[in-house]
PDB file of N, CA and C in Angstrom:
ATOM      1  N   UNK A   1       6.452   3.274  15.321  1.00  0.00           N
ATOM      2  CA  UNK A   1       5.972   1.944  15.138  1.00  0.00           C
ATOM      3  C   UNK A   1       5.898   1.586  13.648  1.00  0.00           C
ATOM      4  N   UNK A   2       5.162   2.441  12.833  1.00  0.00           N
ATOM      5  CA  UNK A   2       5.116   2.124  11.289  1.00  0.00           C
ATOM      6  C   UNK A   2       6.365   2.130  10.682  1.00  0.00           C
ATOM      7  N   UNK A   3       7.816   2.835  11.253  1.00  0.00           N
ATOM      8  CA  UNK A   3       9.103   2.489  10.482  1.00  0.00           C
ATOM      9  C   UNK A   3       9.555   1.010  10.482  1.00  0.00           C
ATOM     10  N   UNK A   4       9.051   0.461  12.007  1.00  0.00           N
ATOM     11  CA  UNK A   4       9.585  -0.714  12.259  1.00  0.00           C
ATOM     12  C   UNK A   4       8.970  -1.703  11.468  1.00  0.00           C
ATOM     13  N   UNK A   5       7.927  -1.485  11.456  1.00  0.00           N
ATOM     14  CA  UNK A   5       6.749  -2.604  10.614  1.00  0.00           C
ATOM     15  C   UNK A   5       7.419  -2.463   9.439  1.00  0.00           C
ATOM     16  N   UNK A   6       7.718  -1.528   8.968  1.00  0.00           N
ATOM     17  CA  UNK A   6       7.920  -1.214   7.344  1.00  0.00           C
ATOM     18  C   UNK A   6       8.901  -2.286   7.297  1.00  0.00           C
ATOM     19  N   UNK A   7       9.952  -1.256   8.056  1.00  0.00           N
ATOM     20  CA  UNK A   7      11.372  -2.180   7.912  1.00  0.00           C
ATOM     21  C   UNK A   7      11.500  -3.935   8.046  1.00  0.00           C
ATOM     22  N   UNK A   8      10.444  -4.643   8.930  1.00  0.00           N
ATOM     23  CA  UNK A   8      10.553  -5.475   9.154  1.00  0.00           C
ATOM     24  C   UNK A   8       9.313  -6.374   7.983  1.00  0.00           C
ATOM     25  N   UNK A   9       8.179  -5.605   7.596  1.00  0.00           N
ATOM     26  CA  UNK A   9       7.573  -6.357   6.580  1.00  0.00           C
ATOM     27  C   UNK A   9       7.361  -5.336   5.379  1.00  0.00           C
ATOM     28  N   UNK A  10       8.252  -4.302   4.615  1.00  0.00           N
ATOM     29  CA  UNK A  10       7.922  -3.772   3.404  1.00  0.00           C
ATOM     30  C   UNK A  10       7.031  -3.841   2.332  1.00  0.00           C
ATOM     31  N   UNK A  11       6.780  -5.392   2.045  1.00  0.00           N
ATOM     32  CA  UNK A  11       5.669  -5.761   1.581  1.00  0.00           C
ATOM     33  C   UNK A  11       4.347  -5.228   1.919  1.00  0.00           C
ATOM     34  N   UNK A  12       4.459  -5.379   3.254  1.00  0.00           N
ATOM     35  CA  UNK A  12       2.433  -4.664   3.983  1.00  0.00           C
ATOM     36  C   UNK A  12       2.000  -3.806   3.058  1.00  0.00           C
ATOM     37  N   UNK A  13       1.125  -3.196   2.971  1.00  0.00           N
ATOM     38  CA  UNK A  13       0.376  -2.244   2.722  1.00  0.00           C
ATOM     39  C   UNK A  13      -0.260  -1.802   4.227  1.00  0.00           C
ATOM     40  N   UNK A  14      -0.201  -0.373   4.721  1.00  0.00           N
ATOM     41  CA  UNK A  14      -0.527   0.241   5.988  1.00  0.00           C
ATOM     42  C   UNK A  14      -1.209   1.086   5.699  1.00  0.00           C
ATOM     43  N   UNK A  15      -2.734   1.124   5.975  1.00  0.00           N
ATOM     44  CA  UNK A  15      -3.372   2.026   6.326  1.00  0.00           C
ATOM     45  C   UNK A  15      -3.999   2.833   7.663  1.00  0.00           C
ATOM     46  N   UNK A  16      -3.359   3.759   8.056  1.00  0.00           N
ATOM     47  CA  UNK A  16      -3.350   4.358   9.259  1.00  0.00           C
ATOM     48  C   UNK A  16      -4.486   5.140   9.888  1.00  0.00           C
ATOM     49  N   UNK A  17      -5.183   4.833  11.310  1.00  0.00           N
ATOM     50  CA  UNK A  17      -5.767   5.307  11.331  1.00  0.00           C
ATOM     51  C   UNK A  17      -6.017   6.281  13.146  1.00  0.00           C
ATOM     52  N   UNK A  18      -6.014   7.253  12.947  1.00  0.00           N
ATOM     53  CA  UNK A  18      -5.944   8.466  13.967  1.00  0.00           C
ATOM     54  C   UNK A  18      -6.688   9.166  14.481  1.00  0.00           C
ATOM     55  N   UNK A  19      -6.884   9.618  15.731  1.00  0.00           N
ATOM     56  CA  UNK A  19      -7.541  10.958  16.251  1.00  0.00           C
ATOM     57  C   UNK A  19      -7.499  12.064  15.709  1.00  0.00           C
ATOM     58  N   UNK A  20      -6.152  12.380  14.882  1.00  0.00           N
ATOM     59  CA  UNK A  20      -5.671  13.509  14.807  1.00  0.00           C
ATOM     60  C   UNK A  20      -5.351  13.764  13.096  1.00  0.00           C
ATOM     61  N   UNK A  21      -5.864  14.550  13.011  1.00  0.00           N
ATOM     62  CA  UNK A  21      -6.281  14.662  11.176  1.00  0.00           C
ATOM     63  C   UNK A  21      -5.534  15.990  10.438  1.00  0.00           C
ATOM     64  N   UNK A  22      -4.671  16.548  11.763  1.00  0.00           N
ATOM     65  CA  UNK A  22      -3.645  17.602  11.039  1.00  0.00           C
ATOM     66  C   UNK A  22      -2.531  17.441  10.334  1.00  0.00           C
ATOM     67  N   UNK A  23      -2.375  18.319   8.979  1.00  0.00           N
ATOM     68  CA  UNK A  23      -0.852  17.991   8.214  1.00  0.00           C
ATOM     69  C   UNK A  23       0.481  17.324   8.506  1.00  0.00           C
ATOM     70  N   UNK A  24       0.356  17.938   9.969  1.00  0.00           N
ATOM     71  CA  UNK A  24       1.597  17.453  10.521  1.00  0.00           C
ATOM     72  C   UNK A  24       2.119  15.602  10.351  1.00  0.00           C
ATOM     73  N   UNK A  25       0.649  15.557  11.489  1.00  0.00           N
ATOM     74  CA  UNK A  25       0.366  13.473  11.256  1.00  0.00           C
ATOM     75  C   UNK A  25       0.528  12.926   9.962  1.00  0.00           C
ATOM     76  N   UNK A  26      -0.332  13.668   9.051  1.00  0.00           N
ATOM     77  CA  UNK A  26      -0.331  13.177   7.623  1.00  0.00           C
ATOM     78  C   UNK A  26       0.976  13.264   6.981  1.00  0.00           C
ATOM     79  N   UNK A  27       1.283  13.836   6.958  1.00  0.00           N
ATOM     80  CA  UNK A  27       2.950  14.332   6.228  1.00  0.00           C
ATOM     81  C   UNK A  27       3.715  13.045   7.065  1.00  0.00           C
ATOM     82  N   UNK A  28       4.426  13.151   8.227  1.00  0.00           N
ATOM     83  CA  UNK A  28       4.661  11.488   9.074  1.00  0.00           C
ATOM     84  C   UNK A  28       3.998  10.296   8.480  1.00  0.00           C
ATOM     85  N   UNK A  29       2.798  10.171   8.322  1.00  0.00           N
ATOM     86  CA  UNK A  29       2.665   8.657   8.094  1.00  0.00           C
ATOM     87  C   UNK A  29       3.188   8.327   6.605  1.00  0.00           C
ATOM     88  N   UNK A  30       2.587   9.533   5.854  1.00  0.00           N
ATOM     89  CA  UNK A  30       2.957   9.177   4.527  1.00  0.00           C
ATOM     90  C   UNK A  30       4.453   9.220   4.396  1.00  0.00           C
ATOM     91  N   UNK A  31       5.093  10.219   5.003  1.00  0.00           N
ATOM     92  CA  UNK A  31       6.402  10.044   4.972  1.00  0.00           C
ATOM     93  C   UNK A  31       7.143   8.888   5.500  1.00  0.00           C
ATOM     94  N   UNK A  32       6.283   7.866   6.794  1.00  0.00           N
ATOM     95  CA  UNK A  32       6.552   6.349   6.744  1.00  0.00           C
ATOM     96  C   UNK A  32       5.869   5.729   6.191  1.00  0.00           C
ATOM     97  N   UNK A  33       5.470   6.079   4.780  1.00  0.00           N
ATOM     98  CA  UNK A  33       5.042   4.963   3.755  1.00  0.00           C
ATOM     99  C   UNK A  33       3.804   4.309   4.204  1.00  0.00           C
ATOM    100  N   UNK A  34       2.800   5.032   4.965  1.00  0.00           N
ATOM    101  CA  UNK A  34       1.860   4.712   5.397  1.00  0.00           C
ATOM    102  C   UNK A  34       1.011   4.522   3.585  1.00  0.00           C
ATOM    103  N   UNK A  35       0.022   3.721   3.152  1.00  0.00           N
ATOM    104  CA  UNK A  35      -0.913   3.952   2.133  1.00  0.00           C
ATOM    105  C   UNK A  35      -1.326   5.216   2.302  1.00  0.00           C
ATOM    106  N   UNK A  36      -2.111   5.286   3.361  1.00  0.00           N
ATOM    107  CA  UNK A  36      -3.414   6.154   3.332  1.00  0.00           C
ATOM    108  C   UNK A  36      -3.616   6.478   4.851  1.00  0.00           C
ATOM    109  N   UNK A  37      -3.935   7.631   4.911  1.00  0.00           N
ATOM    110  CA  UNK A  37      -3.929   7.943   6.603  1.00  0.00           C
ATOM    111  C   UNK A  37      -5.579   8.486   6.745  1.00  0.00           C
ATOM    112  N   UNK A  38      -6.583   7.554   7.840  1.00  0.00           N
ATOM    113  CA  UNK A  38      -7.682   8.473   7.872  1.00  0.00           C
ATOM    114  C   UNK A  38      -7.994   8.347   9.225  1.00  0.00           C
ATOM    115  N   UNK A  39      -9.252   9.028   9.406  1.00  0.00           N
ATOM    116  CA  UNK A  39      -9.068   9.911  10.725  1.00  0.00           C
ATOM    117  C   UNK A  39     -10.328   9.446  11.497  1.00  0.00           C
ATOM    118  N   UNK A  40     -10.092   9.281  12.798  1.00  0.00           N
ATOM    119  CA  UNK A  40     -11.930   8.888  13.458  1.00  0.00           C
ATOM    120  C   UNK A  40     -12.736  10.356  13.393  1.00  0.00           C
ATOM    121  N   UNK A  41     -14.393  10.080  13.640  1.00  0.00           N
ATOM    122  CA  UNK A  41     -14.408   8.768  13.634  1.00  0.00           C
ATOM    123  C   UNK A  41     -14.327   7.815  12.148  1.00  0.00           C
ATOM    124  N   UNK A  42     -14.178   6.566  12.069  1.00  0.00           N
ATOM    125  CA  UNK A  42     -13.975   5.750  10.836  1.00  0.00           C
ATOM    126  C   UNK A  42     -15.612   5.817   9.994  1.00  0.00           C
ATOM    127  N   UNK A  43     -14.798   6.366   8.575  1.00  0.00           N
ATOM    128  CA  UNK A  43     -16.081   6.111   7.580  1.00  0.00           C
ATOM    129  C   UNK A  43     -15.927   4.905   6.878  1.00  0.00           C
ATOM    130  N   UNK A  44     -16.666   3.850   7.427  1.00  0.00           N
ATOM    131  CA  UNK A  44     -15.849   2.857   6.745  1.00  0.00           C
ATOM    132  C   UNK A  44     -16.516   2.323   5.222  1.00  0.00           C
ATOM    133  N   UNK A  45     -17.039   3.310   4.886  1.00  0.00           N
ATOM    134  CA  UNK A  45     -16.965   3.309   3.489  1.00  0.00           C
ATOM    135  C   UNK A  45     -15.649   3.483   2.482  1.00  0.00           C
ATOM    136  N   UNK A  46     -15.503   4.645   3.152  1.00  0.00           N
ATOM    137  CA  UNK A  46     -14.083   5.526   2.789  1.00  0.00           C
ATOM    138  C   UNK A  46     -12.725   4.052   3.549  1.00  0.00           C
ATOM    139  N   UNK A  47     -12.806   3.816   4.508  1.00  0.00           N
ATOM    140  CA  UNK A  47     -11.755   2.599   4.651  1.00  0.00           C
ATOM    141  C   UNK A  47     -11.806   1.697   3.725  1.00  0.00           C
ATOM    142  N   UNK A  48     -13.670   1.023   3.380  1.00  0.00           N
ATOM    143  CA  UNK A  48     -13.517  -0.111   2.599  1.00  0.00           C
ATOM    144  C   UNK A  48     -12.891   0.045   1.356  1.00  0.00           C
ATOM    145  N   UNK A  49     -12.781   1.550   0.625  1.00  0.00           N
ATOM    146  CA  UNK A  49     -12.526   2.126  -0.979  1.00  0.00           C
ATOM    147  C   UNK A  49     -10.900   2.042  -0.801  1.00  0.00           C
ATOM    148  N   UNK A  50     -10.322   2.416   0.473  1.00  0.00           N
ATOM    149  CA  UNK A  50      -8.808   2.542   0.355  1.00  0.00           C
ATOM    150  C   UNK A  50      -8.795   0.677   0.637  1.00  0.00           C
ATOM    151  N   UNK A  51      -9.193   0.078   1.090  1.00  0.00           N
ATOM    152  CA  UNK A  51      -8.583  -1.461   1.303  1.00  0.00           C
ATOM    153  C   UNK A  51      -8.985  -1.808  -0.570  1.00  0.00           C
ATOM    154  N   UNK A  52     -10.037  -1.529  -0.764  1.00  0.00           N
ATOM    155  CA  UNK A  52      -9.923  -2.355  -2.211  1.00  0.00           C
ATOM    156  C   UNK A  52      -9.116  -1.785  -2.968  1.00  0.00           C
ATOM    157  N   UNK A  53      -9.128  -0.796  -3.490  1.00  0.00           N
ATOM    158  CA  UNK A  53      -8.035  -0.219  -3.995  1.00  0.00           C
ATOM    159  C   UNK A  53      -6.397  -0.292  -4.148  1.00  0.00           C
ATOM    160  N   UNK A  54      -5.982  -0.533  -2.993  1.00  0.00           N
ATOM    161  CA  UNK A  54      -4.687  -1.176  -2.284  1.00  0.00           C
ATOM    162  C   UNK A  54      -4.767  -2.223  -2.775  1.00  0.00           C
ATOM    163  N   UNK A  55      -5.378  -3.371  -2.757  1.00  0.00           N
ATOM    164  CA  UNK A  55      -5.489  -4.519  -2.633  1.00  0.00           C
ATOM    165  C   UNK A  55      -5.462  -4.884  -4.485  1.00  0.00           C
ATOM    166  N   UNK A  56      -6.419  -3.712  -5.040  1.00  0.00           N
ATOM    167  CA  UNK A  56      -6.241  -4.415  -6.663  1.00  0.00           C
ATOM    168  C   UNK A  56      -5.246  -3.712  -7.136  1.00  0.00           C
ATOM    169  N   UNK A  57      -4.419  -2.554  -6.608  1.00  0.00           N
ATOM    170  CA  UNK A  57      -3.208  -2.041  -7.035  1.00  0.00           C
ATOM    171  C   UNK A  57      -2.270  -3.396  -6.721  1.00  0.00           C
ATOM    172  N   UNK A  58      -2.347  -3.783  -5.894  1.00  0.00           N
ATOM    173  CA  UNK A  58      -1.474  -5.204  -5.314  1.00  0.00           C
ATOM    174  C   UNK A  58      -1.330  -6.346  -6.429  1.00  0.00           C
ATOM    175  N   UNK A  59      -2.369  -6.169  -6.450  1.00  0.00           N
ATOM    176  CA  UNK A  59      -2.872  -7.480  -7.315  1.00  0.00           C
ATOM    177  C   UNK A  59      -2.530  -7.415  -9.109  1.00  0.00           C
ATOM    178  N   UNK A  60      -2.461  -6.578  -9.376  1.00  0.00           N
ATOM    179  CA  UNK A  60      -2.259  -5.457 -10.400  1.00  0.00           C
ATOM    180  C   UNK A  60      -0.481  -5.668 -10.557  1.00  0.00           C
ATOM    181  N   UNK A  61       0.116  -4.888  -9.935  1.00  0.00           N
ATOM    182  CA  UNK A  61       1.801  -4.993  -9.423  1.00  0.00           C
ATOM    183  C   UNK A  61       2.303  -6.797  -9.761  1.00  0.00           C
ATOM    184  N   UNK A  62       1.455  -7.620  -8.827  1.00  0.00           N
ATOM    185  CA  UNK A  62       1.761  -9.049  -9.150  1.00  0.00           C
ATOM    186  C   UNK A  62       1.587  -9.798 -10.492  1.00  0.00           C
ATOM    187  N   UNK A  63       0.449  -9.486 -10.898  1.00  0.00           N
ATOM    188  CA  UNK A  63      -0.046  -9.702 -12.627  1.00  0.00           C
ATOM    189  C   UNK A  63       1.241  -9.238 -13.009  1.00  0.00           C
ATOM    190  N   UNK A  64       2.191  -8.123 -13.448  1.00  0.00           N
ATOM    191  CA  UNK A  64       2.748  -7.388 -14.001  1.00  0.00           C
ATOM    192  C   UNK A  64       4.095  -7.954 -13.607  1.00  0.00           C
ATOM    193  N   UNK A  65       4.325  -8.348 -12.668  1.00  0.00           N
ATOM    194  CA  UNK A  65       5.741  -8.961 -12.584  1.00  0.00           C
ATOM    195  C   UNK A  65       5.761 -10.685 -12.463  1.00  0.00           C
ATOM    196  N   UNK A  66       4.343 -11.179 -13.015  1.00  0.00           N
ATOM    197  CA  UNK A  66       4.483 -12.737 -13.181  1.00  0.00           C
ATOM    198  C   UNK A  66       4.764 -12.595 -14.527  1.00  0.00           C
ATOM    199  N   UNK A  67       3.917 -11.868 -15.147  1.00  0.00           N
ATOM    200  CA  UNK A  67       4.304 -11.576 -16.581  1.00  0.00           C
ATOM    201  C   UNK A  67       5.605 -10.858 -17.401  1.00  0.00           C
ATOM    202  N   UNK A  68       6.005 -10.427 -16.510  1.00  0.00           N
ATOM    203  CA  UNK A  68       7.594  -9.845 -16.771  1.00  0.00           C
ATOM    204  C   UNK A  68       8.123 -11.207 -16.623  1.00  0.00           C
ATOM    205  N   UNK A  69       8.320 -12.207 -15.622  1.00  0.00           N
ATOM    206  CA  UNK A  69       9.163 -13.167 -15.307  1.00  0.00           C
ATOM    207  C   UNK A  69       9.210 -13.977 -16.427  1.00  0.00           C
ATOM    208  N   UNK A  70       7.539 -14.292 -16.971  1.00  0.00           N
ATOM    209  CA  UNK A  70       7.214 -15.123 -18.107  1.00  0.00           C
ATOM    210  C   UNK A  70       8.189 -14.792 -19.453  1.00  0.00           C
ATOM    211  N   UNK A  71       7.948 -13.533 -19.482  1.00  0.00           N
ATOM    212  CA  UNK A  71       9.030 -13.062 -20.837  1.00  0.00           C
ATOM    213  C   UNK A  71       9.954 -13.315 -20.482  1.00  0.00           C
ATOM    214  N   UNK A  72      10.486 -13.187 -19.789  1.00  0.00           N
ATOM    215  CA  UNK A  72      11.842 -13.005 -19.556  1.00  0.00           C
ATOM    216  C   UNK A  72      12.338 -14.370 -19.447  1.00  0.00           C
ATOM    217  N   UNK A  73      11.870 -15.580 -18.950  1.00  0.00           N
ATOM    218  CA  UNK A  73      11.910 -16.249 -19.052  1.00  0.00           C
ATOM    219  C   UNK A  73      11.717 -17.351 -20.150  1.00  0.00           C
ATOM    220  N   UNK A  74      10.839 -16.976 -21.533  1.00  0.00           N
ATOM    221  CA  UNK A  74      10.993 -17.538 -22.758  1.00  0.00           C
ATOM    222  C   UNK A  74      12.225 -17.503 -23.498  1.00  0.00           C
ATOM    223  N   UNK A  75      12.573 -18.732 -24.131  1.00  0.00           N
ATOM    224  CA  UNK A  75      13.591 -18.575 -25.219  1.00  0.00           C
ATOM    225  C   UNK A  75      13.162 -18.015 -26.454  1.00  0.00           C
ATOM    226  N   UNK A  76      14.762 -17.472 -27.115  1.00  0.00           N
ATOM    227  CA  UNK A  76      14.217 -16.039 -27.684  1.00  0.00           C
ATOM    228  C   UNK A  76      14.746 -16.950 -28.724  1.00  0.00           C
ATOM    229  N   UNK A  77      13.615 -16.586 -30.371  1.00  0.00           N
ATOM    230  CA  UNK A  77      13.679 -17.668 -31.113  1.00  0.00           C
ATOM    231  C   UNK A  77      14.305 -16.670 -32.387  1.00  0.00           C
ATOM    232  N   UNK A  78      14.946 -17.420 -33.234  1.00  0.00           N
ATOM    233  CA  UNK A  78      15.538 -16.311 -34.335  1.00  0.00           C
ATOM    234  C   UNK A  78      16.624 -16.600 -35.078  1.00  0.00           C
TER     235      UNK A  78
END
């Protein structure tokens, strides 16, 4: 399911969440580009730290490529 999502919205950010908390699962999600894989029951402390986090890495990434565009977009004077 998470390849398809990927494939179909790359953009997302996915944080996964499971019964099953062995290497195996973990190694899979992250290996489908899951964020962050955690496990019931939910600490949703620990969820709320991976959503903000994600979210100002996001936010962070966007700052950084409005500002790339900006340069890149000035005429170069000289």
């Amino acid at each position: 399911m998470l390849p398809k999502a990927k494939a179909e919205r790359p953009d997302v950010l996915v944080i996964m969440i499971t019964a099953y908390g062995d290497a195996e699962t973990k190694r899979k999600a992250l290996e489908n580009n899951a964020e962050a894989l955690l496990t019931k029951p939910i600490d949703f402390v620990s969820l709320r730290g991976e959503i903000d986090t994600r979210a100002n890495r996001a936010h962070e990434g966007r700052q950084t490529e409005a500002a790339s565009r900006r340069n890149r977009d000035q005429p170069v004077s000289g």
